[in-house]
Protein backbone atom coordinates (compact mmCIF):
# COMPACT_ATOMS: atom_id res chain seq x y z
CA UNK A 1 135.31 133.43 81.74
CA UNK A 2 137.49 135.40 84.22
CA UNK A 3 134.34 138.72 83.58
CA UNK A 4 131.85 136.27 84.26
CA UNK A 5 132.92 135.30 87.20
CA UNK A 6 133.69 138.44 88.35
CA UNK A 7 130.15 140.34 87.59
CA UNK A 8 128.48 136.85 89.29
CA UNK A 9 130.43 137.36 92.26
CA UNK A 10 130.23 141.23 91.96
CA UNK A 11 126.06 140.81 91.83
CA UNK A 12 126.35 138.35 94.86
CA UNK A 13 128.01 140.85 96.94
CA UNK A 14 125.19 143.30 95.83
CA UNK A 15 122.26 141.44 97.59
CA UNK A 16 121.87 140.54 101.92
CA UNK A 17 121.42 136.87 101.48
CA UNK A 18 123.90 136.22 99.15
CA UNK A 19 126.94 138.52 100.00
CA UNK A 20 130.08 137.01 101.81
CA UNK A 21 132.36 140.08 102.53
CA UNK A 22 131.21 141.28 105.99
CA UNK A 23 131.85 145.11 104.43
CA UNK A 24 129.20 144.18 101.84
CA UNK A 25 126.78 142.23 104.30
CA UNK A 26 126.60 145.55 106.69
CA UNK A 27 126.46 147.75 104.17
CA UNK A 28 123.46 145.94 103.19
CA UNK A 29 122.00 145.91 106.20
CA UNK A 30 122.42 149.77 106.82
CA UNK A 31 120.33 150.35 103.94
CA UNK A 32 117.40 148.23 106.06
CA UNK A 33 118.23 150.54 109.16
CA UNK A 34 120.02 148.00 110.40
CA UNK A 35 123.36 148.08 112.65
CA UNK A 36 124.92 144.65 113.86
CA UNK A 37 125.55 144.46 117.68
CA UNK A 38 128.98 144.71 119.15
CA UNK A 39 131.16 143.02 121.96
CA UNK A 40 129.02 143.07 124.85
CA UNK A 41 131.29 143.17 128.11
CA UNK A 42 130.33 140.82 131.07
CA UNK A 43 129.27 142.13 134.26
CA UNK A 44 129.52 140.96 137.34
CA UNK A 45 128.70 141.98 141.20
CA UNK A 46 130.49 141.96 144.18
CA UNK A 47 130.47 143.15 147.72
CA UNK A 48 133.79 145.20 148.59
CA UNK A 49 135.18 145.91 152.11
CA UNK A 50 137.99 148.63 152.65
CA UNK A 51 139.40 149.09 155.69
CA UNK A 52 140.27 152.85 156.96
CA UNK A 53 143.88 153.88 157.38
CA UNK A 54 145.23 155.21 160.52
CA UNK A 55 145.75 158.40 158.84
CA UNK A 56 142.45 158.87 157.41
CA UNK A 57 139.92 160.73 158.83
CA UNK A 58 137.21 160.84 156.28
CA UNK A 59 133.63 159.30 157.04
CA UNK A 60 133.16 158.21 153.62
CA UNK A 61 135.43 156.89 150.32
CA UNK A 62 134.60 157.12 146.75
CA UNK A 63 135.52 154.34 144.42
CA UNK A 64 135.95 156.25 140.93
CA UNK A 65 134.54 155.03 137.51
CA UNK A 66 137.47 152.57 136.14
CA UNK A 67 138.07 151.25 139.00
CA UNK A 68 139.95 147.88 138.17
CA UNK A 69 139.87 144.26 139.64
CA UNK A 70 141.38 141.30 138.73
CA UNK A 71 140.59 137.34 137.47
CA UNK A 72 142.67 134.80 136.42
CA UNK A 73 140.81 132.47 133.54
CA UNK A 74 142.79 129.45 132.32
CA UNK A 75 146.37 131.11 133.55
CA UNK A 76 145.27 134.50 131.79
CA UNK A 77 144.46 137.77 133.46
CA UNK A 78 141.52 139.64 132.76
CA UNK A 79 140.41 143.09 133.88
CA UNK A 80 136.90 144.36 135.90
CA UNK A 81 136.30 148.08 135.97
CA UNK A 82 133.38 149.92 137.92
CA UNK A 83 131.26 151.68 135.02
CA UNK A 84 130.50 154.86 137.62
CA UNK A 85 131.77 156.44 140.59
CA UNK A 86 130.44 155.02 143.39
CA UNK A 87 130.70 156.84 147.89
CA UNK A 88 129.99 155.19 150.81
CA UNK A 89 129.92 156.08 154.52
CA UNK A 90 131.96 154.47 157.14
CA UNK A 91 129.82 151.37 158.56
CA UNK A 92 128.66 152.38 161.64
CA UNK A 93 129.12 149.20 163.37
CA UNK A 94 132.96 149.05 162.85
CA UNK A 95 133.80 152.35 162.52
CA UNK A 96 136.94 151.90 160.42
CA UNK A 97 135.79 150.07 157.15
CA UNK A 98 133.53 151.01 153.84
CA UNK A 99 131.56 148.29 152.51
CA UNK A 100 130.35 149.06 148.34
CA UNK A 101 127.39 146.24 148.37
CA UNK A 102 126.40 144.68 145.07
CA UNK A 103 128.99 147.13 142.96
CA UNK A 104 128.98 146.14 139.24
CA UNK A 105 131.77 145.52 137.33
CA UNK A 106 132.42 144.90 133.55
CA UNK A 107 135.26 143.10 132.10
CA UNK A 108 137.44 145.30 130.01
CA UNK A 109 139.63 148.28 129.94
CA UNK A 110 138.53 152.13 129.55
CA UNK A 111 139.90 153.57 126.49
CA UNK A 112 139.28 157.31 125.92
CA UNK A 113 139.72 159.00 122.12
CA UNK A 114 139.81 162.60 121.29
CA UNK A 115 139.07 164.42 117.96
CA UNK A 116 139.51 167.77 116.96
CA UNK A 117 135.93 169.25 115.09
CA UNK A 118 136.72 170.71 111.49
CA UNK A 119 134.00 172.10 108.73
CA UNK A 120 133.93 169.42 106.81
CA UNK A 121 130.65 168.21 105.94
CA UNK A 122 129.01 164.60 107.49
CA UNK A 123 132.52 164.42 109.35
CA UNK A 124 132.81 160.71 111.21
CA UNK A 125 134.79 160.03 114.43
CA UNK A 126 135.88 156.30 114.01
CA UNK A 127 136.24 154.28 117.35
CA UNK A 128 139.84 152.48 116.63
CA UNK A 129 138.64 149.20 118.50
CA UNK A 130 137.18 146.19 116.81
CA UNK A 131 136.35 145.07 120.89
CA UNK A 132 134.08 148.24 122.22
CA UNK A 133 131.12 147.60 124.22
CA UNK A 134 128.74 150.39 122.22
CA UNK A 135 126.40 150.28 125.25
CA UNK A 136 129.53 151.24 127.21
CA UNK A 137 130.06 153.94 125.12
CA UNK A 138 129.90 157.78 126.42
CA UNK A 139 130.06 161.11 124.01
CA UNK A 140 131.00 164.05 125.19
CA UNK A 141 131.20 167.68 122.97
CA UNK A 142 133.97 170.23 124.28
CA UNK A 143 133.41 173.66 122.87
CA UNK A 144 137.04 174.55 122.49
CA UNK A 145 140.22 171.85 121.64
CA UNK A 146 141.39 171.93 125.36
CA UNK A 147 138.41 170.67 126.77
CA UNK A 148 138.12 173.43 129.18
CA UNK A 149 134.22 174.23 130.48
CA UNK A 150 131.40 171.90 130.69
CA UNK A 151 130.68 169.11 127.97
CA UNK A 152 127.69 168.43 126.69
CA UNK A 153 126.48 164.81 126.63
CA UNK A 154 125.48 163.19 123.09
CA UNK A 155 122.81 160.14 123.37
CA UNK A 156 122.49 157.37 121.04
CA UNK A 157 119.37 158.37 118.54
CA UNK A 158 116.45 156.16 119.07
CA UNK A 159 113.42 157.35 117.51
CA UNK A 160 112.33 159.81 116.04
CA UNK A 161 109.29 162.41 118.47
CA UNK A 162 110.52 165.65 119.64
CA UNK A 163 113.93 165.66 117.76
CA UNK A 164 115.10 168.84 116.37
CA UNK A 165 118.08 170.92 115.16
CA UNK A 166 118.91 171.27 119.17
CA UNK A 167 118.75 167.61 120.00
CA UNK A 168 122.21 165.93 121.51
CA UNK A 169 122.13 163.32 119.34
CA UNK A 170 124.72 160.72 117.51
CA UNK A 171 124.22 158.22 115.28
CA UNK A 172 126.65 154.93 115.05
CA UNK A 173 127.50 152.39 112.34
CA UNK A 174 130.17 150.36 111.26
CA UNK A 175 132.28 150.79 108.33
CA UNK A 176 133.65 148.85 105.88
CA UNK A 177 137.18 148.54 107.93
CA UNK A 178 134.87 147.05 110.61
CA UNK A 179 135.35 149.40 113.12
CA UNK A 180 132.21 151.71 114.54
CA UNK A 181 132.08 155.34 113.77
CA UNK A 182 130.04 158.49 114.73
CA UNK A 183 128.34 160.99 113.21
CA UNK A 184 126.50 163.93 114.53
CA UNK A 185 123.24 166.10 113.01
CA UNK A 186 123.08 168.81 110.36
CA UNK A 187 121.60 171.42 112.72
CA UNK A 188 118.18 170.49 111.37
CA UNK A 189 118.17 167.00 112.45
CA UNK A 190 120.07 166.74 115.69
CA UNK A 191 122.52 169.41 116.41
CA UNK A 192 126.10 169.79 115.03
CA UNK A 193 128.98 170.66 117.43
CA UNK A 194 130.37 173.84 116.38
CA UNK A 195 134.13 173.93 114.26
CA UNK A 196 137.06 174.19 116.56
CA UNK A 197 135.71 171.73 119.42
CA UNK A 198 136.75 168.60 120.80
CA UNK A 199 135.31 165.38 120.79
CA UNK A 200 135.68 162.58 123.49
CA UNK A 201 134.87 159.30 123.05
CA UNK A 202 135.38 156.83 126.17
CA UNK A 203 134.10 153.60 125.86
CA UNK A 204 135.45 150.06 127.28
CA UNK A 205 137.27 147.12 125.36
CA UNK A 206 135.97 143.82 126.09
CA UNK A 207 136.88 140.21 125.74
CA UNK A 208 133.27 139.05 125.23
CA UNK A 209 132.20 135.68 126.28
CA UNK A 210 135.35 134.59 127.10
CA UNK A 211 135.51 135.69 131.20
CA UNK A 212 131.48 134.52 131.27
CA UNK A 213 131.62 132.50 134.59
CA UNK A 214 134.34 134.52 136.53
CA UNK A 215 134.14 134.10 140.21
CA UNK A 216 137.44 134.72 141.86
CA UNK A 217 138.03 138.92 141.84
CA UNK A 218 141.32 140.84 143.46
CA UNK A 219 141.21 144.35 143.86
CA UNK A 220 144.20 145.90 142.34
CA UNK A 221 146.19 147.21 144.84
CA UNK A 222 147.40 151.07 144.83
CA UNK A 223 144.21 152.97 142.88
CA UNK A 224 142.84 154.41 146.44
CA UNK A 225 144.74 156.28 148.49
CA UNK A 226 143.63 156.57 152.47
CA UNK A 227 143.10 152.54 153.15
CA UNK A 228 144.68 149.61 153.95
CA UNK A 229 146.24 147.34 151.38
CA UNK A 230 144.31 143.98 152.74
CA UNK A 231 140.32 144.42 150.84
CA UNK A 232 137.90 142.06 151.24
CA UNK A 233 135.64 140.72 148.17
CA UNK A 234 132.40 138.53 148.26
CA UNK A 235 130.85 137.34 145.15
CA UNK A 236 127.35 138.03 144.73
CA UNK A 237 126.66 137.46 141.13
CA UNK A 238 129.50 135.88 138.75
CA UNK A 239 129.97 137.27 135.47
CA UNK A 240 127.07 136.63 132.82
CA UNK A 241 126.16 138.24 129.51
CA UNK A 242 129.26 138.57 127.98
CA UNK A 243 128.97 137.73 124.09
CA UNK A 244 131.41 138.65 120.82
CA UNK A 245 131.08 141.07 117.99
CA UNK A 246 127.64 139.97 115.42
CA UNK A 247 128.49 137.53 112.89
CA UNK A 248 127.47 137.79 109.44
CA UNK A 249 125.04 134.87 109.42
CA UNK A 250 123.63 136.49 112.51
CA UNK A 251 123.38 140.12 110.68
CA UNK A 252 121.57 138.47 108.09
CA UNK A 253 118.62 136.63 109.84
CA UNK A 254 118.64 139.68 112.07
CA UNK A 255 118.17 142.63 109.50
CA UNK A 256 115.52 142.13 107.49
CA UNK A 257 113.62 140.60 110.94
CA UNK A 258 114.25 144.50 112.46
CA UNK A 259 113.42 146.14 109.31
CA UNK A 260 109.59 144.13 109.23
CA UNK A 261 109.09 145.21 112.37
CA UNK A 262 110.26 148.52 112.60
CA UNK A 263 110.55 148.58 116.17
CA UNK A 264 106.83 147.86 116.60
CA UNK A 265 105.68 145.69 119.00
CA UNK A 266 101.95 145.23 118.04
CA UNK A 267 101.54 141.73 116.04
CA UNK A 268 102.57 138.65 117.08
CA UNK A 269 105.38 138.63 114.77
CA UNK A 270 106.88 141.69 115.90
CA UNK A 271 107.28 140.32 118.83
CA UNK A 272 109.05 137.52 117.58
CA UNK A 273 111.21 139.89 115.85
């Protein structure tokens, strides 16, 4: 009784549709070219006024990627970062203060990760956050373990045209602890960073869908030096678009749907798809 119930439940866990282990369900849906959507971070958009101080002299001010503000949702605190750096000249009509118009935030906190290169063969760097935006997320090869010289930038592999043994590519997928990991080419298809390098992974951690609908933003006091402590903030857009991590029901209406249409967009069903 106890085998047969065992080898059911092991042949369940072999198939999409009937597998209940999420571990099982995207390892499924890899094999369909399939990989299930992560936290996506709200975003939001504001219009920022800083005010010179005295002892500044500078005609413009650059607000630096990471650049934090705060909301308060149901008595709990939630953090807005700038994605990228950001300058702006000294309005003209005041003379003392730098307005940033319609700057985008996204709720969540920068993380950055570092991993030393080695020989091994198909090596993966695992991103130790079960909250990462992936859209959020930024790859960056150092040629030697101090991250000294210029980086080159990794993209995310779409498709397939003009890729090579050069091409900065990555690939991403999640594993079975449910966390997202990278892998890099073979040298033949998309290129391999060389043994003895450093990887850099920065990506942000999000709550999701829970700050969806935040209105009220403080700047966090103390990030900028050379202006005043009093900044003024005007909502332009509240935060939208914030959803959690892919389900498994979702991951398995979604999979096959991707694999049938194999990113086409020619038939009416693809487009459905």
């Amino acid at each position: 009784h106890y085998n047969a119930v065992n080898s059911h439940m092991a042949m369940n866990e072999s198939f999409l549709d009937s597998a209940q282990v999420r571990g099982n369900v995207v390892s499924r849906a890899k094999l369909l070219g399939y990989t299930p959507k992560s936290v996506t971070a709200p975003s939001a958009s504001i219009n920022v006024t800083f005010s010179r101080s005295p002892a500044n002299s500078s005609n413009s001010l650059t607000l630096p990627a990471g650049t934090q503000f705060i909301t308060n949702i149901d008595d709990t605190t939630y953090v807005f970062e700038t994605v990228e750096s950001v300058t702006q000249q000294i309005d003209n009509t005041t003379g003392s203060t730098f307005t940033f118009r319609n700057l985008v935030i996204k709720q969540g906190s920068s993380k950055v990760e570092n991993y030393s290169i080695d020989n091994s063969y198909d090596q993966r760097f695992v991103i130790n956050s079960s909250k990462v935006d992936t859209s959020t997320l930024k790859v960056e090869v150092y040629p030697t373990l101090d991250a000294s010289g210029t980086p080159e930038i990794f993209e995310l592999f779409s498709e397939f045209p003009n890729v090579d043994g050069t091409s900065l590519i990555y690939f991403i997928d999640e594993n079975a602890d449910g966390n997202y990991e990278i892998r890099f080419g073979n040298n033949l298809f998309g290129k391999r960073p060389q043994a003895s390098g450093l990887v850099r992974l920065t990506y942000l951690v999000s709550d999701g869908s829970i700050t969806n609908g935040a209105r009220v933003f403080t700047y966090k006091a103390g990030q900028i030096s050379g202006v005043e402590s009093n900044v003024s903030i005007q909502l332009v857009n509240s935060a939208a678009g914030g959803s959690s991590a892919e389900g498994i029901d979702s991951i398995k209406y979604n999979a096959p749907l991707s694999f049938i249409a194999q990113e086409r967009a020619v038939t009416s069903d693809d487009y459905k798809s």
